[in-house]
Protein backbone atom coordinates (compact mmCIF):
# COMPACT_ATOMS: atom_id res chain seq x y z
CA UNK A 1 108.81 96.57 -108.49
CA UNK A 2 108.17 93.01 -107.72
CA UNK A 3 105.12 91.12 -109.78
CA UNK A 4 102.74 89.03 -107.73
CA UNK A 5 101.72 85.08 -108.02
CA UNK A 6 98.73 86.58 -110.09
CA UNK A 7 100.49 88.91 -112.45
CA UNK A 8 103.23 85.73 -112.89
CA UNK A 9 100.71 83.12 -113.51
CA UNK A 10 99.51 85.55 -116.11
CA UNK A 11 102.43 86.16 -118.17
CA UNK A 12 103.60 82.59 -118.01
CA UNK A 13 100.50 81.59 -118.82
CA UNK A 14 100.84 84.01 -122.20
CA UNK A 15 104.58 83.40 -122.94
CA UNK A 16 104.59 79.40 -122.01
CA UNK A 17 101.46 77.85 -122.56
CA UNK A 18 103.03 74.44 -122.80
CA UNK A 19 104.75 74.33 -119.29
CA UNK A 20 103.17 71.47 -117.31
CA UNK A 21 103.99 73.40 -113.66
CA UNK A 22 101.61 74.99 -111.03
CA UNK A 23 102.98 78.27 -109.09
CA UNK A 24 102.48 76.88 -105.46
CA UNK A 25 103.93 80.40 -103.67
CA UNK A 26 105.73 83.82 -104.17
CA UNK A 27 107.31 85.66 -102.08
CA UNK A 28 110.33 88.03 -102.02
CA UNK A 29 113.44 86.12 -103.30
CA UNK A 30 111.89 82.87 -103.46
CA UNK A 31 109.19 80.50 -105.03
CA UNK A 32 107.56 77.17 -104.50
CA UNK A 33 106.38 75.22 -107.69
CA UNK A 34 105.22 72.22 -108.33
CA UNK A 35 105.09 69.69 -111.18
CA UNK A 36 102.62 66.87 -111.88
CA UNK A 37 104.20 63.50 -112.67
CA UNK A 38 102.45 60.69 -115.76
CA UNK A 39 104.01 58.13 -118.05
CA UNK A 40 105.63 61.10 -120.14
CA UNK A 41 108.19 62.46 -117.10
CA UNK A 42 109.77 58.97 -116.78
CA UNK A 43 112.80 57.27 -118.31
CA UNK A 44 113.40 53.47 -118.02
CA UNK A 45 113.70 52.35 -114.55
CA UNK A 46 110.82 54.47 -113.11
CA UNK A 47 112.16 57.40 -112.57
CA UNK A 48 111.41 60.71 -113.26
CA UNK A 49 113.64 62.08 -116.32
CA UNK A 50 116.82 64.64 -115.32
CA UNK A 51 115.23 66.96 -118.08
CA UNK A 52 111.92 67.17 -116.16
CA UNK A 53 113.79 67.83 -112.91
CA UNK A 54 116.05 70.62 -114.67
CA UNK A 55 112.97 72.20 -116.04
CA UNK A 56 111.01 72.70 -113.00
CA UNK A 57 113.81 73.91 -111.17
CA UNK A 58 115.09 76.48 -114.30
CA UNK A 59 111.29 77.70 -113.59
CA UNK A 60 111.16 78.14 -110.31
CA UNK A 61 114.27 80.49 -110.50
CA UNK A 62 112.51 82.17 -113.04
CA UNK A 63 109.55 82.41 -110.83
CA UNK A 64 111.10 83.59 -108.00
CA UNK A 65 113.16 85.87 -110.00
CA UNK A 66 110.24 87.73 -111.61
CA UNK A 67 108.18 88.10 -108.46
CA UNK A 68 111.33 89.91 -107.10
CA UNK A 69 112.18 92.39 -109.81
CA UNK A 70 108.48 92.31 -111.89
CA UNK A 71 108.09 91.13 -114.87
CA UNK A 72 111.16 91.30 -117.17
CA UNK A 73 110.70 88.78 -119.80
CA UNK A 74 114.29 88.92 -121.07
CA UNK A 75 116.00 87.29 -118.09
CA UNK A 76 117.78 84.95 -119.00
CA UNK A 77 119.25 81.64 -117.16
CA UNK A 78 122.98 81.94 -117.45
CA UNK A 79 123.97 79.12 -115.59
CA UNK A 80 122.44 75.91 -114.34
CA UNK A 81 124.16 73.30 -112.42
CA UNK A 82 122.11 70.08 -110.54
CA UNK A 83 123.11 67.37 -108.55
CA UNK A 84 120.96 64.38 -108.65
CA UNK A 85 120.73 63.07 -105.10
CA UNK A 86 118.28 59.78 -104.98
CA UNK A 87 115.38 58.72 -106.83
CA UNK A 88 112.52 60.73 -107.19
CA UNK A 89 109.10 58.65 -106.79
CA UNK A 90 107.19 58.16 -109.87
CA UNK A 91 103.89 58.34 -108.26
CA UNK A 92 104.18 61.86 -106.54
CA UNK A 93 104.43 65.56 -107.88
CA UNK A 94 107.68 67.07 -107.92
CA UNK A 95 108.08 70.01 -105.46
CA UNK A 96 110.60 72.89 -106.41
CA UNK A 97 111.56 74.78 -103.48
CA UNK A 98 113.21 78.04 -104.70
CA UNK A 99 115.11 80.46 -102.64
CA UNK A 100 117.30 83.52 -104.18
CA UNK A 101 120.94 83.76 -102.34
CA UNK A 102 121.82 87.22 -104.14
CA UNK A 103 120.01 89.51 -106.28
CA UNK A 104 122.35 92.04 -107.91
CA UNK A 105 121.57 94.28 -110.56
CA UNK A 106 122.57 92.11 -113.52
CA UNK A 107 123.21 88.60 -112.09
CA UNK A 108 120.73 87.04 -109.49
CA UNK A 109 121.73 83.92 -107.75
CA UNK A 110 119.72 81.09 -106.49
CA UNK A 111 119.35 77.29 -105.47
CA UNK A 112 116.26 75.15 -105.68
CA UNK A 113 115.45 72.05 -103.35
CA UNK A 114 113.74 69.55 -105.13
CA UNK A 115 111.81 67.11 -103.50
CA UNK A 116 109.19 64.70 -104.49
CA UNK A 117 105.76 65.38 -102.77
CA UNK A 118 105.10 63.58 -99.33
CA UNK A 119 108.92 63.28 -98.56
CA UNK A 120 111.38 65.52 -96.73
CA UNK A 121 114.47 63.72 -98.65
CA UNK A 122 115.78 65.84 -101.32
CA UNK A 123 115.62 64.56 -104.93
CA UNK A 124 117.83 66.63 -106.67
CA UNK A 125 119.41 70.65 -105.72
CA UNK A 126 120.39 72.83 -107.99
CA UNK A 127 122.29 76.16 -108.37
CA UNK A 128 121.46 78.75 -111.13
CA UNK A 129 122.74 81.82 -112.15
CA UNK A 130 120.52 84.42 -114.32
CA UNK A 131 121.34 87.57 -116.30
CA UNK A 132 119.51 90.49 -116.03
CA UNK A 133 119.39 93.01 -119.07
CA UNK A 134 120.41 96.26 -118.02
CA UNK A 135 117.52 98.32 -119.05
CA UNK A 136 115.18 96.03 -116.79
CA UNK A 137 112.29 96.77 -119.16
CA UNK A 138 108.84 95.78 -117.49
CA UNK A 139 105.53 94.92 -118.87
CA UNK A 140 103.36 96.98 -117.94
């Protein structure tokens, strides 16, 4: 039932060639991405942009997600809420640390740790909700 780093890097590869994130780790009910940073994730100030940090983390729910119930393409984010908590460095990738808190048969549950690489001090956590459709259709 569950879809490997392999079989994920495959589809996403098919479905979103223009995501800029590498699949670190999958395991059951959670994911570890990561996210290189250039001149194009920053806003003024040096920072990396709230939109890049959303992203990754909306992925690595995804992620974890699909390597936990296969591949069901039409799972959809439902709910996505982020607290910025300091500056992410400008000079380091962006590590999304995904775990899933409850995976029910139409609404999973998880939170992402973001942190940027080298650091132990969380950038940013974030809470999403996804909806399952109820046919869980796989590719085979």
């Amino acid at each position: 039932m569950s879809a490997t780093k392999e079989e994920i890097n495959a589809f996403m590869a098919l479905e979103f060639p223009q995501a800029k994130y590498k699949i670190e780790e999958v395991k059951e009910n959670s994911a570890i991405l990561s996210h290189d940073i250039g001149i194009n994730e920053l806003r003024p100030g040096g920072t990396v942009s709230g939109p890049v940090l959303m992203s990754i983390a909306d992925v690595a729910l995804y992620v974890a997600i699909l390597g936990t119930i296969g591949i069901v393409p039409l799972t959809v984010t439902t709910s996505l809420t982020i607290n910025f908590l300091r500056k992410p460095s400008a000079k380091a990738r962006i590590i999304a640390d995904c775990t899933l808190m409850k995976v029910g048969r139409t609404l999973i549950v998880g939170e992402v740790a973001l942190y940027s690489e080298g650091s132990d001090d969380m950038v940013a956590h974030v809470v999403g909700t996804y909806s399952v459709p109820p046919t869980r259709d796989k590719i085979s």
